[in-house]
Protein backbone atom coordinates (compact mmCIF):
# COMPACT_ATOMS: atom_id res chain seq x y z
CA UNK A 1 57.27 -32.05 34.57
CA UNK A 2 55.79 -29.37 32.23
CA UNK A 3 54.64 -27.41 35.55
CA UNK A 4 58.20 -26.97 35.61
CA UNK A 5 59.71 -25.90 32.52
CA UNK A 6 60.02 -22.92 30.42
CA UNK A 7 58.86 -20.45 32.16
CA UNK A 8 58.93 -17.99 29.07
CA UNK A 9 56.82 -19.80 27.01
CA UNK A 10 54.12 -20.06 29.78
CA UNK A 11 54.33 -16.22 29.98
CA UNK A 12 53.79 -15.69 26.48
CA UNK A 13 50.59 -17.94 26.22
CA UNK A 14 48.98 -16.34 29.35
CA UNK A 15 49.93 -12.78 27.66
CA UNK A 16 48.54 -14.18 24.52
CA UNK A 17 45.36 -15.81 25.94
CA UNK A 18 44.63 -11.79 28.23
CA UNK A 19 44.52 -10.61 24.26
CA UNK A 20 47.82 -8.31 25.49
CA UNK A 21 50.80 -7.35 23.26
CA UNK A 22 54.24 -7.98 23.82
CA UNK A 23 54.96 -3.70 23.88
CA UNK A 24 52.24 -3.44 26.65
CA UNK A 25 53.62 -5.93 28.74
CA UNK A 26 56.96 -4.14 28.25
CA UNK A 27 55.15 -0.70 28.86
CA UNK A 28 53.89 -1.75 32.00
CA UNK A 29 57.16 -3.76 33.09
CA UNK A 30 59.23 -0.24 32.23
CA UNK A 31 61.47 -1.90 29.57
CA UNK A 32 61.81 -2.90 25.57
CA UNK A 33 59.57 -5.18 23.75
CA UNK A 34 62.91 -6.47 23.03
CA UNK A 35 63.45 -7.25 27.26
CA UNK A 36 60.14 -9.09 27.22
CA UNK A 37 60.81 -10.98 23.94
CA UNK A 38 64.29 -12.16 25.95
CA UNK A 39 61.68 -13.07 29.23
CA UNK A 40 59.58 -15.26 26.88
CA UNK A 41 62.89 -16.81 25.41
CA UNK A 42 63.84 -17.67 28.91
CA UNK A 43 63.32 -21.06 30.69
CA UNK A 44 63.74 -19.48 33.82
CA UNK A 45 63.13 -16.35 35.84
CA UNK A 46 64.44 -14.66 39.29
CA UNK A 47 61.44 -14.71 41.20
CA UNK A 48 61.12 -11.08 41.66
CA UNK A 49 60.58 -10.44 37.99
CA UNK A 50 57.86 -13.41 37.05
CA UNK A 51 55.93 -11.58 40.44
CA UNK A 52 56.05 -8.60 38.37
CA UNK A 53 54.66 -9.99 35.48
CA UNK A 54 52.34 -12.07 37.32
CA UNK A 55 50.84 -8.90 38.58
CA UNK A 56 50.58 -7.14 35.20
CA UNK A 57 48.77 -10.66 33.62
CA UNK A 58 46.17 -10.42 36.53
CA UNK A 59 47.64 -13.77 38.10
CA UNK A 60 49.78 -15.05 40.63
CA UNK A 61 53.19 -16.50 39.96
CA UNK A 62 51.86 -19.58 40.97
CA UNK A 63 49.68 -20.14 37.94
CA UNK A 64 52.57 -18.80 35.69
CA UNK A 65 54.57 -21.82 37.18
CA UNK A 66 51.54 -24.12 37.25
CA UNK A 67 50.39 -23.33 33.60
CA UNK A 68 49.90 -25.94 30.93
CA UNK A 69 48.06 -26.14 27.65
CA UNK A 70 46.16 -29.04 29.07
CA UNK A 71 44.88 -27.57 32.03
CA UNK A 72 43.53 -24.64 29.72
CA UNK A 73 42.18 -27.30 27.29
CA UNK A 74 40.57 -29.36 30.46
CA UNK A 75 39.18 -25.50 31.83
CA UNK A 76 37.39 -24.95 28.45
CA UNK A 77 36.03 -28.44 27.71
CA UNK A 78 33.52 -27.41 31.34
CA UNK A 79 31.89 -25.72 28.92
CA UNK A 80 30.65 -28.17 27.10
CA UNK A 81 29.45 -30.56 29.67
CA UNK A 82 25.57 -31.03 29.20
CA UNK A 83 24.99 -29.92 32.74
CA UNK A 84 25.61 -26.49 31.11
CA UNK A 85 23.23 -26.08 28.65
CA UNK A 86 20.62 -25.13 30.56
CA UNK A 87 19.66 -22.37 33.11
CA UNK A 88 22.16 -19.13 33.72
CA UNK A 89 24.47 -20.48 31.14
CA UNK A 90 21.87 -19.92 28.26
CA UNK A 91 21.30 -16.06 29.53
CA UNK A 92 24.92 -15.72 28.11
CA UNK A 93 23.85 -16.04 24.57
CA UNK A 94 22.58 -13.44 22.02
CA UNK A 95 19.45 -14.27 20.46
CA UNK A 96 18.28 -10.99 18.92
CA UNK A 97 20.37 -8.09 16.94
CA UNK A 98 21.50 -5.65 19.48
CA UNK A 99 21.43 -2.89 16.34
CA UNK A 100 17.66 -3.84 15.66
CA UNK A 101 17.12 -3.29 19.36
CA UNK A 102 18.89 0.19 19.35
CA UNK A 103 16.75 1.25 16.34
CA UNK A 104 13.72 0.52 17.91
CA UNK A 105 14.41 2.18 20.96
CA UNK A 106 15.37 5.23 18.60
CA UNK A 107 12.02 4.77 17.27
CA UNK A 108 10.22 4.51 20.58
CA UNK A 109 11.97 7.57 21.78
CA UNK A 110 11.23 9.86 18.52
CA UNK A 111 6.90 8.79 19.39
CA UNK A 112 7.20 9.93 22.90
CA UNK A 113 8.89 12.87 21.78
CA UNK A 114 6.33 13.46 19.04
CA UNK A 115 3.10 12.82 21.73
CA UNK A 116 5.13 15.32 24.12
CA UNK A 117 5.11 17.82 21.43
CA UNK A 118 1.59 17.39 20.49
CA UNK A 119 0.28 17.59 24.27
CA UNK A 120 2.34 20.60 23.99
CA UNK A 121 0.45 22.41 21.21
CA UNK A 122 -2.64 21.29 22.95
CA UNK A 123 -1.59 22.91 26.00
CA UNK A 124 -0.61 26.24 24.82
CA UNK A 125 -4.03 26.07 22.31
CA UNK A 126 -5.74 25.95 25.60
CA UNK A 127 -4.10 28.70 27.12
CA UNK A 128 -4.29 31.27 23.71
CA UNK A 129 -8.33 30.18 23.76
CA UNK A 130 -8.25 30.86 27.99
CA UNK A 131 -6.39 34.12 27.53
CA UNK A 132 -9.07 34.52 24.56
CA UNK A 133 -11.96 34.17 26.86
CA UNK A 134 -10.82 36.16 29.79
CA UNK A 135 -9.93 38.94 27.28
CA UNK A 136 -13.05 39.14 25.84
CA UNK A 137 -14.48 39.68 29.79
């Protein structure tokens, strides 16, 4: 039965859970937060309008319609299933400070720069003591 009902409320959660404000909703619908806040008040929609939303949300009207807190609930408990916590699933987790990592790549990158600046200096000592020794010809 809940596949069914309030239509408005199911909008609002899947606008909640896609991290999106009511006033970009309404920005991309062309109309008022207030117009959106009246959508999410109502239990039902003309099926022209809940495809336009649909499309904005980055679903179909079908899963608008079809939407329940359980079924989100059910979706996230996969997650914890023990046949997860192995393989690709682990290469999803952070184990090392990305900010450490940056600094010593800064680090890296200020030795190279300092060994290509010292091969320089050897390079053009070379060529002063060349020019040197051909002068002195």
């Amino acid at each position: 039965m809940e596949a069914t009902l309030h239509i408005g409320r199911k909008i609002s959660k899947i606008r909640e859970l896609r991290g999106m404000k009511q006033e970009t909703l309404a920005t991309e619908l062309g109309i008022s937060q207030q117009a959106v806040s009246k959508i999410e008040q109502s239990a039902a929609l003309e099926d022209e309008v809940l495809e336009k939303v649909a499309k904005i949300l980055g679903v179909t009207s079908a899963a608008i319609k079809s939407f329940s807190d359980e079924g989100v609930i059910n979706y996230f408990n996969t997650f914890n299933d023990n046949s997860f916590n192995n393989g690709a699933y682990n290469a999803f987790s952070c184990n090392f400070n990305p900010i450490e990592k940056w600094m010593q790549v800064i680090e890296e990158n200020k030795t190279l720069y300092n060994e290509k600046i010292a091969l320089l200096e050897r390079l053009l000592q070379a060529e002063k003591e060349k020019n040197e020794v051909l002068k002195g010809k």
